[in-house]
C-alpha atoms as a PDB file:
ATOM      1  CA  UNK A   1       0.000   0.000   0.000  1.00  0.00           C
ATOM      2  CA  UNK A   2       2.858   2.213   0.691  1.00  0.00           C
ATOM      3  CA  UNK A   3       4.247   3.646  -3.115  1.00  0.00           C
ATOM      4  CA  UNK A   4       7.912   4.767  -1.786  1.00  0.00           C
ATOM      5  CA  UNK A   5      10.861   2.277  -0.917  1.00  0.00           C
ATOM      6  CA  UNK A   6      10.280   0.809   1.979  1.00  0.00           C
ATOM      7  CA  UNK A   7      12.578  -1.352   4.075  1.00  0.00           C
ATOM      8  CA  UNK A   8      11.029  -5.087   5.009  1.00  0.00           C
ATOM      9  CA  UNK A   9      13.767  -7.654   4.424  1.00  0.00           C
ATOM     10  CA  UNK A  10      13.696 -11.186   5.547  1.00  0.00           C
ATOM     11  CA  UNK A  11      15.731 -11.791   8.913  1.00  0.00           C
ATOM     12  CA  UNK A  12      18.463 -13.594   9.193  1.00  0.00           C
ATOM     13  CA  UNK A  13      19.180 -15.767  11.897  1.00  0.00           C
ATOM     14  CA  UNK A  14      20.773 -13.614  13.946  1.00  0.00           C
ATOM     15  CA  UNK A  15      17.730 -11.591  14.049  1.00  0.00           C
ATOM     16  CA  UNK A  16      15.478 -14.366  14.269  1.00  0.00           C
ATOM     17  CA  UNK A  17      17.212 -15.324  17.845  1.00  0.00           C
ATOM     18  CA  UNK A  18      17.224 -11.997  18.586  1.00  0.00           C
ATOM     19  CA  UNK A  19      13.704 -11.560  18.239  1.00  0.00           C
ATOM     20  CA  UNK A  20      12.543 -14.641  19.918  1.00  0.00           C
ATOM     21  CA  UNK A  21      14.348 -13.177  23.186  1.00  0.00           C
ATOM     22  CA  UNK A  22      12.289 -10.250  22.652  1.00  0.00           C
ATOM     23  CA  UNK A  23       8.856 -12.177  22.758  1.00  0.00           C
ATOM     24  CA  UNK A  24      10.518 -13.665  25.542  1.00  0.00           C
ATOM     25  CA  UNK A  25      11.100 -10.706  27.478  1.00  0.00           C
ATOM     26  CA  UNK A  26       7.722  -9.298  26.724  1.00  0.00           C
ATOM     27  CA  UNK A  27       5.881 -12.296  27.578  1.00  0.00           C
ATOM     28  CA  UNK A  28       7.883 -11.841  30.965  1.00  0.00           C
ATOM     29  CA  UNK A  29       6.717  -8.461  31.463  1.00  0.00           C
ATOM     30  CA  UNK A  30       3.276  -9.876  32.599  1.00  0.00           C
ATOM     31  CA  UNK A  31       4.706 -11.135  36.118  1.00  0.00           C
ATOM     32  CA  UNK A  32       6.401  -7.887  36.590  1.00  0.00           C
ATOM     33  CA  UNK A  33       2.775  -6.124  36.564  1.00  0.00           C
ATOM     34  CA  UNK A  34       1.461  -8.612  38.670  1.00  0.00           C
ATOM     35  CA  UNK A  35       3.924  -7.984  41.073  1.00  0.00           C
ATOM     36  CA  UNK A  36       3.759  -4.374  40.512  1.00  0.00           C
ATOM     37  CA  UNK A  37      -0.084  -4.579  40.995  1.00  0.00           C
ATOM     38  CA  UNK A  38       0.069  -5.583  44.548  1.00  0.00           C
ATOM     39  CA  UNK A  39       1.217  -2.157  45.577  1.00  0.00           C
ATOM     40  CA  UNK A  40       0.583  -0.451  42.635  1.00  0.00           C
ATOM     41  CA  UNK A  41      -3.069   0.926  40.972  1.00  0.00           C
ATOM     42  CA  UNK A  42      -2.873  -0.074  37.449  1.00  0.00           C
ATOM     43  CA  UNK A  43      -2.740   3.441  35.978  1.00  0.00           C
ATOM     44  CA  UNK A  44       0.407   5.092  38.027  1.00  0.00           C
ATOM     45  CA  UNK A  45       2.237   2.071  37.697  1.00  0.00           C
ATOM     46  CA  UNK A  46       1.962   2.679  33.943  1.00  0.00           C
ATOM     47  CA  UNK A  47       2.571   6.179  34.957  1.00  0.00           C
ATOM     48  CA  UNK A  48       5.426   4.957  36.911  1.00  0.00           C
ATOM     49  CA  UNK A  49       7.119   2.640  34.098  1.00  0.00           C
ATOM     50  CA  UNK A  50       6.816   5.759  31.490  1.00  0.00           C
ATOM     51  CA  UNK A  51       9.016   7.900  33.485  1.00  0.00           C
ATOM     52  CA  UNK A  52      11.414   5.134  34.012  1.00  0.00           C
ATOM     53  CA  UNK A  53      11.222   4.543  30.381  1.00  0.00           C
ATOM     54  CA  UNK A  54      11.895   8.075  29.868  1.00  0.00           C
ATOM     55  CA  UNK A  55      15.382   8.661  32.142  1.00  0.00           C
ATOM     56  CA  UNK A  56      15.974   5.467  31.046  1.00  0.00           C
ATOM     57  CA  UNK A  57      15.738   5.808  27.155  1.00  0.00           C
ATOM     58  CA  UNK A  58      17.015   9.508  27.684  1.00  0.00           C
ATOM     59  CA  UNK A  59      20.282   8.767  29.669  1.00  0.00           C
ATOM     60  CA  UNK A  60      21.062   6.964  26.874  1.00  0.00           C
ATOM     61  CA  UNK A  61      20.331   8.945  24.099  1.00  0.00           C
ATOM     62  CA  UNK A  62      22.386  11.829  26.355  1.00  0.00           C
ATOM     63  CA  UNK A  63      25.151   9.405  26.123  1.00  0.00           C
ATOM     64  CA  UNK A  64      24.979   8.475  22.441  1.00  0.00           C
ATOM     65  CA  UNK A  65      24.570  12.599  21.576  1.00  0.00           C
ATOM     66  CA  UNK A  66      21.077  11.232  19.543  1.00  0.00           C
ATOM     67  CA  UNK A  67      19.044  14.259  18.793  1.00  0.00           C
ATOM     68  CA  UNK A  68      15.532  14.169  20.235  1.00  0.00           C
ATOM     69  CA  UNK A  69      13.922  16.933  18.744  1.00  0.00           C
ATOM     70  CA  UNK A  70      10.337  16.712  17.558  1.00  0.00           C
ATOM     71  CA  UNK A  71       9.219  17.684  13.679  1.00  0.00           C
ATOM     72  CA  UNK A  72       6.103  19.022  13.784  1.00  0.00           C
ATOM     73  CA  UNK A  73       5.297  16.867  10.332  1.00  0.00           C
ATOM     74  CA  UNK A  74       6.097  13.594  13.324  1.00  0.00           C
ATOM     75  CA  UNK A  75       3.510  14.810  15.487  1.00  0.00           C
ATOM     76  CA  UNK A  76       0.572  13.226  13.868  1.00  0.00           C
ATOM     77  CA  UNK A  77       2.413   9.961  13.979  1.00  0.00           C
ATOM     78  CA  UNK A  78       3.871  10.507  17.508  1.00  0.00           C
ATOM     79  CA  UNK A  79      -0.182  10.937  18.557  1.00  0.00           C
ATOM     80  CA  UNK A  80      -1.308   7.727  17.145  1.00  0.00           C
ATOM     81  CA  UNK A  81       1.637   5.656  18.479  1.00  0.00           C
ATOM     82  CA  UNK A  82       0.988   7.176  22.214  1.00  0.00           C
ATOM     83  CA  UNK A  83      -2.528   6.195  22.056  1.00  0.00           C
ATOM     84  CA  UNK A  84      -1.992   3.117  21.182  1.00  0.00           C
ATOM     85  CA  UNK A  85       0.614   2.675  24.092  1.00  0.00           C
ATOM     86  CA  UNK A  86      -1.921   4.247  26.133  1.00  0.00           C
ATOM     87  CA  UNK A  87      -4.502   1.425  24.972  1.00  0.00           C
ATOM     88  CA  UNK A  88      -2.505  -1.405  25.524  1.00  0.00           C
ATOM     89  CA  UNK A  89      -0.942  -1.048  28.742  1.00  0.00           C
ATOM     90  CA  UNK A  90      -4.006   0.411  30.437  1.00  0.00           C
ATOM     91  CA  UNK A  91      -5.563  -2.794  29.104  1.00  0.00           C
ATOM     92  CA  UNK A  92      -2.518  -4.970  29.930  1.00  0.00           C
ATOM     93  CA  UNK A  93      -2.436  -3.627  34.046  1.00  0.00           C
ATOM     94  CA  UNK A  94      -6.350  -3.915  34.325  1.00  0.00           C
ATOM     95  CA  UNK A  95      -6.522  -7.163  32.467  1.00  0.00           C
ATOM     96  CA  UNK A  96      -3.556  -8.989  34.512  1.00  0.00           C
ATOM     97  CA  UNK A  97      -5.911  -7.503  37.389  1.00  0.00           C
ATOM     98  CA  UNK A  98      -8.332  -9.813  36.346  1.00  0.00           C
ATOM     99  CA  UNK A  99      -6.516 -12.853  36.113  1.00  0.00           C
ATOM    100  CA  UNK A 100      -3.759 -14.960  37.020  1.00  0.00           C
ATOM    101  CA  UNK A 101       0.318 -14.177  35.665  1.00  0.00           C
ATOM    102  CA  UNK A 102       0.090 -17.447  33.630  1.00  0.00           C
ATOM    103  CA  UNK A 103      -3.142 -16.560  31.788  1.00  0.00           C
ATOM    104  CA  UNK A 104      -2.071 -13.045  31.182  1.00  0.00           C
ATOM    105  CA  UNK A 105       1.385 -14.225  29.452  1.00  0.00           C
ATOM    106  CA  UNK A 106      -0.449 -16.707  27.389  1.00  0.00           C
ATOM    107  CA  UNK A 107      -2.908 -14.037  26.107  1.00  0.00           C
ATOM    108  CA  UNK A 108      -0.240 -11.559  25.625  1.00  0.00           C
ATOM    109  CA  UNK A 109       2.154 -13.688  23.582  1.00  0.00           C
ATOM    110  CA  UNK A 110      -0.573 -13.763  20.767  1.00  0.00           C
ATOM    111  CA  UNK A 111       0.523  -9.830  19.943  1.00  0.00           C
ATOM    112  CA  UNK A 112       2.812 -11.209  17.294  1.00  0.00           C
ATOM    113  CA  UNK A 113      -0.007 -12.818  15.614  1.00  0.00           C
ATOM    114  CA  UNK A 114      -1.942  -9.853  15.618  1.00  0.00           C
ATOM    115  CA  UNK A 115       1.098  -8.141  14.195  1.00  0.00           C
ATOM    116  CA  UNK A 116       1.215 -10.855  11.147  1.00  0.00           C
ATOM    117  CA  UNK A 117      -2.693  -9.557  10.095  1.00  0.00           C
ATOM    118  CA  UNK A 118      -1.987  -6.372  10.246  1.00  0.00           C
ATOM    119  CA  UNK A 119       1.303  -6.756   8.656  1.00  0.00           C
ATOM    120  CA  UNK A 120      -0.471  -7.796   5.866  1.00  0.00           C
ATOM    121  CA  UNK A 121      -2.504  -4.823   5.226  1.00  0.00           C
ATOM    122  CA  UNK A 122       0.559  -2.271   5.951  1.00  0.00           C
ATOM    123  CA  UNK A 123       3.516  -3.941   4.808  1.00  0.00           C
ATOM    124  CA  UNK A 124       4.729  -4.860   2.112  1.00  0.00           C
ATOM    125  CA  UNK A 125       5.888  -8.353   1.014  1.00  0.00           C
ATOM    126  CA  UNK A 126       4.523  -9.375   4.405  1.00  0.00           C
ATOM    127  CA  UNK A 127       0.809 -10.408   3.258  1.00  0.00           C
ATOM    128  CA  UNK A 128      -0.411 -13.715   4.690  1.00  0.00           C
ATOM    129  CA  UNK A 129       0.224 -16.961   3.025  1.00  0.00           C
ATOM    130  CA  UNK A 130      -0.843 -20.315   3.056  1.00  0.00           C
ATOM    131  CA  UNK A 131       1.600 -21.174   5.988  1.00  0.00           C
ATOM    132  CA  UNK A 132       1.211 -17.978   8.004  1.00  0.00           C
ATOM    133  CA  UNK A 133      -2.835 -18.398   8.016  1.00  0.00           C
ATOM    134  CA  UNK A 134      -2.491 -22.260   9.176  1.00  0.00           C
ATOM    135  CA  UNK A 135      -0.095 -20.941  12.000  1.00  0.00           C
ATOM    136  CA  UNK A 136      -2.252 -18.438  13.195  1.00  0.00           C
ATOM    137  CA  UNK A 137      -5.668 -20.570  12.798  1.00  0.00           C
ATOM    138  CA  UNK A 138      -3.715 -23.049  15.325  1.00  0.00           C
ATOM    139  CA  UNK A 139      -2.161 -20.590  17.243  1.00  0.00           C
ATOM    140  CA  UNK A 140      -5.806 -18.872  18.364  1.00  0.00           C
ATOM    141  CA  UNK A 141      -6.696 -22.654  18.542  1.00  0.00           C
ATOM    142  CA  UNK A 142      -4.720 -22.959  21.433  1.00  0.00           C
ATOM    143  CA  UNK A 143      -6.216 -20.050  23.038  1.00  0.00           C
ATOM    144  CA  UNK A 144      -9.340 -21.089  22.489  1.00  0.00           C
ATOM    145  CA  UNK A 145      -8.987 -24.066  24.296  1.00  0.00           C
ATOM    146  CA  UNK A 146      -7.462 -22.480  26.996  1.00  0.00           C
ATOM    147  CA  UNK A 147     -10.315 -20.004  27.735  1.00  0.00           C
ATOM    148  CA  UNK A 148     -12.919 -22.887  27.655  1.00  0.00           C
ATOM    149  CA  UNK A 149     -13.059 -23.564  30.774  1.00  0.00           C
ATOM    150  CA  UNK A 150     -14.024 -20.481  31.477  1.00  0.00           C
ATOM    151  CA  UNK A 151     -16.834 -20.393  28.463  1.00  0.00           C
ATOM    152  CA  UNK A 152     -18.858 -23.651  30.220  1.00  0.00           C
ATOM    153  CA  UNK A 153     -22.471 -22.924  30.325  1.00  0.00           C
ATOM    154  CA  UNK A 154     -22.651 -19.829  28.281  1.00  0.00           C
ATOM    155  CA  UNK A 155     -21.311 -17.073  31.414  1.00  0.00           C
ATOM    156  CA  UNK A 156     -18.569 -15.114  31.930  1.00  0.00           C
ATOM    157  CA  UNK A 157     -16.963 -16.635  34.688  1.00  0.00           C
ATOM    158  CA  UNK A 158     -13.292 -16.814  36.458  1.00  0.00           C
ATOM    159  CA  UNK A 159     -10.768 -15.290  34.558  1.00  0.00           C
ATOM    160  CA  UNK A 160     -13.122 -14.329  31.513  1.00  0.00           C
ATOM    161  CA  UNK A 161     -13.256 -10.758  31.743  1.00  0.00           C
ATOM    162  CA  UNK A 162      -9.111 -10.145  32.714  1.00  0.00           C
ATOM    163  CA  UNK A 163      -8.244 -12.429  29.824  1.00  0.00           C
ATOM    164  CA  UNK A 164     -10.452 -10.319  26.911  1.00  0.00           C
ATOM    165  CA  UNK A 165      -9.005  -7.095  28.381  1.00  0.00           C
ATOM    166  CA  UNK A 166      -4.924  -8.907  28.283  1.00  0.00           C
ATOM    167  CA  UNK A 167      -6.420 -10.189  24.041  1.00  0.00           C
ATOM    168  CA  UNK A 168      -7.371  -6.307  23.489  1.00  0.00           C
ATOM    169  CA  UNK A 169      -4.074  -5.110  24.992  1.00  0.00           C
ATOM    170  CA  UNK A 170      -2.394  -8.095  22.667  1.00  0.00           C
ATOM    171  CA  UNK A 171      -3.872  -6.831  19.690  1.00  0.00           C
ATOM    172  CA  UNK A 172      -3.235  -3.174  20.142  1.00  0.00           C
ATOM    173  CA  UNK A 173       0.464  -4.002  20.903  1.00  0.00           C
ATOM    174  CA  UNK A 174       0.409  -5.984  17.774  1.00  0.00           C
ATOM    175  CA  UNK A 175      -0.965  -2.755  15.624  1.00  0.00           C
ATOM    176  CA  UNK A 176       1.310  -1.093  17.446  1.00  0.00           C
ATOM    177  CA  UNK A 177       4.654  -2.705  16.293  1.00  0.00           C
ATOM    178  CA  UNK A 178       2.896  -2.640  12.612  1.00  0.00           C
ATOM    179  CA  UNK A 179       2.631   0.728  12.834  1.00  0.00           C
ATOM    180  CA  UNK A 180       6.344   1.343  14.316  1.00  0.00           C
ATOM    181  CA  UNK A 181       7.713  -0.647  11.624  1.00  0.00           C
ATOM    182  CA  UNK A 182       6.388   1.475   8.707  1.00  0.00           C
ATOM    183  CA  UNK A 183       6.915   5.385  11.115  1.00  0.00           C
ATOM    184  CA  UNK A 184      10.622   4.318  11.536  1.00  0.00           C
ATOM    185  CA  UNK A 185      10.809   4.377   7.772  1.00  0.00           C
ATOM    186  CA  UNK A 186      10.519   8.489   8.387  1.00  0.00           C
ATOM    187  CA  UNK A 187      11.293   9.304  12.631  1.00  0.00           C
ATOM    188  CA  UNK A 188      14.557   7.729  14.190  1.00  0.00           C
ATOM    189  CA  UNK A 189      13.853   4.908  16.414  1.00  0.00           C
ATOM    190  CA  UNK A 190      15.308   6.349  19.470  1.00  0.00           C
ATOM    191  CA  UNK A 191      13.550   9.409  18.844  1.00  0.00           C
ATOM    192  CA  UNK A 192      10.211   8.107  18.277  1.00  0.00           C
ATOM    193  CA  UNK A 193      10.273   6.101  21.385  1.00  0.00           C
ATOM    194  CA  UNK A 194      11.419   8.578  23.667  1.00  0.00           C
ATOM    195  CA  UNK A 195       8.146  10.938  22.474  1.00  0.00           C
ATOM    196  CA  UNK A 196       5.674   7.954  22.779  1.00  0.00           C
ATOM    197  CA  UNK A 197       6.594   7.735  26.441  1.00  0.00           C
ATOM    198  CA  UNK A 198       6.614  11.578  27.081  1.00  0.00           C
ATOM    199  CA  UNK A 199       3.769  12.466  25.725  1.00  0.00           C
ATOM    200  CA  UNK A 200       1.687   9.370  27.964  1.00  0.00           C
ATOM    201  CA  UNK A 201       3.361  10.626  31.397  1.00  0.00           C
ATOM    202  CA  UNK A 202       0.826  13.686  31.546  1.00  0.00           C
ATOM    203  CA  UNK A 203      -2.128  11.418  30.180  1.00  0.00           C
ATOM    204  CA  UNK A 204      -1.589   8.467  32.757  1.00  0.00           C
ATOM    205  CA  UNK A 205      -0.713  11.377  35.609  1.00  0.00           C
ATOM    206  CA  UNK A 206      -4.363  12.624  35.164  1.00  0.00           C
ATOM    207  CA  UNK A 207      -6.333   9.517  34.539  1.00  0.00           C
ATOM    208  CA  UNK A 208      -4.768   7.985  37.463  1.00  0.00           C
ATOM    209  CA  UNK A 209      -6.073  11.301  39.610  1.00  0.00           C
ATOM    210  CA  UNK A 210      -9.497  10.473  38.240  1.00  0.00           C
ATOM    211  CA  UNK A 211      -9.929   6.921  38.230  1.00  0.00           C
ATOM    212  CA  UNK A 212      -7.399   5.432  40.842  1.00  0.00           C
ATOM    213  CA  UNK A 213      -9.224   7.019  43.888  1.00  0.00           C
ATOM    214  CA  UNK A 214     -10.600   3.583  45.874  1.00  0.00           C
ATOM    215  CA  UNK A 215      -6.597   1.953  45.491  1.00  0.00           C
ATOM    216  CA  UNK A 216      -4.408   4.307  47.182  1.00  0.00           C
ATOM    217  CA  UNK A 217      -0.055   3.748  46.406  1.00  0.00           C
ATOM    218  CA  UNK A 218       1.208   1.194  48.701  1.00  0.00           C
ATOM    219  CA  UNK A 219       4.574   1.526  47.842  1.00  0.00           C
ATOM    220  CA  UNK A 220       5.400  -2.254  49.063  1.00  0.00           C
ATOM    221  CA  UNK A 221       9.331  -3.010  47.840  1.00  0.00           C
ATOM    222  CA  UNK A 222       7.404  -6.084  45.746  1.00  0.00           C
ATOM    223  CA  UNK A 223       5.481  -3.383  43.831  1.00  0.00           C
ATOM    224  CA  UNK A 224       8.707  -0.802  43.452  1.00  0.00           C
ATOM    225  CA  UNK A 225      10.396  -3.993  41.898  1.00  0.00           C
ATOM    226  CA  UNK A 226       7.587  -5.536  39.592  1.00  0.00           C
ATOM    227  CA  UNK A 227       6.975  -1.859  37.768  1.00  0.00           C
ATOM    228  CA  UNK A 228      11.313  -1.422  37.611  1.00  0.00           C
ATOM    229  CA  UNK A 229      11.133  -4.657  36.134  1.00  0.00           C
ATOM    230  CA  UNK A 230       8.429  -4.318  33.448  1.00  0.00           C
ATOM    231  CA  UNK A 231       9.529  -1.268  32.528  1.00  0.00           C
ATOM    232  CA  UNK A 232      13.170  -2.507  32.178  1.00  0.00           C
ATOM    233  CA  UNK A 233      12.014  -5.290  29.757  1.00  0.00           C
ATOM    234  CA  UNK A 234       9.979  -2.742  27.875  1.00  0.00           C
ATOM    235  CA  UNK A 235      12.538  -0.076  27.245  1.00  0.00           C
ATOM    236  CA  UNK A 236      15.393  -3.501  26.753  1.00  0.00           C
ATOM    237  CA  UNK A 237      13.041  -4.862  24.319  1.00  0.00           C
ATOM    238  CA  UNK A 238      12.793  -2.023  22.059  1.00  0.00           C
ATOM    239  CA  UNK A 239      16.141  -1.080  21.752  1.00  0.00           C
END
């Protein structure tokens, strides 16, 4: 869909490995917020993680000398990307809420399958194939079975609810890292990320004024750790 030259190559397998320690790390991430949940309302720990992320991924662009400075012609761009973040880790700390750390890392690992449909319709010479479509008809097989427990009798019981909400944040991560891959063609990497997480530290600062009132900051050392953790793997995981 896109007319200019765009940059999609097939990895090697170096970057294969590479990637599948990613996932790994991601999928990881969902303990970390359970943890971080136990001291932690869901929306200023995601407050707390951003500004991690931030003197995190800005210490090291200091370091590096990597410019940071915004284009306004990014802006539009920078918007959709935070929103998205926004969507998916409001939905990832409220879902994992819901249900248990196992569940929630199942239900977030399916992001990359999300990211394969959407690939198809943004990238190109990444459209679906026989072989992709048979993995990901399997793949939400085994999710399927794994929710039907919980789908006996025609109610939402258990961990229903928390395990939609951790699919939702799944599949906005997944449009997400479509949407990365073809912005990165135009805004640096480094500086791209660093705006996505500055511009969500004043939306998460006032949504957790107005809608963490009943779950006041415990500040446990469990909770302290959990969000430092998640956030670690988040900002590791991009770069």
């Amino acid at each position: 869909m896109l007319e200019k030259e765009f940059r999609n190559e097939d990895p090697s397998g170096k970057i294969i490995a590479f990637m599948l320690l990613i996932v790994s790390l991601i999928g990881g991430g969902a303990f970390a917020v359970k943890l971080g949940l136990q001291g932690f309302p869901p929306l200023k720990m995601a407050l707390f993680r951003c500004i991690l992320g931030v003197v995190f991924v800005g210490g090291v662009g200091f370091y590096y000398g990597m410019s940071m400075r915004m284009r306004f012609e990014e802006l539009r761009r920078l918007l959709l990307i935070a929103a998205l973040y926004t969507l998916h880790t409001i939905t990832l700390n409220i879902g994992t809420q819901y249900t248990t750390g196992a569940r929630a890392t199942i239900f977030l690992s399916l992001y990359p399958l999300f990211t394969v449909l959407f690939g198809h319709f943004w990238l190109p010479n990444d459209r679906l194939t026989l072989t992709k479509t048979s993995g990901i008809i399997t793949a939400f097989s085994g999710v399927f079975l794994a929710m039907m427990p919980n789908l006996q009798g025609g109610s939402t019981t258990g961990y229903l609810i928390g395990d939609l909400i951790v699919i939702l944040s799944a599949c906005s991560l997944g449009l997400r890292i479509t949407l990365t891959k073809v912005f990165v063609q135009d805004i640096y990497p480094h500086r791209l990320l660093i705006w996505l997480l500055v511009l969500n530290i004043p939306c998460f600062y006032v949504l957790s004024h107005i809608l963490s009132v009943s779950n006041p900051l415990n500040g446990r050392w469990q909770a302290v750790l959990g969000s430092s953790i998640r956030a670690g793997l988040s900002q590791v995981s991009v770069f």
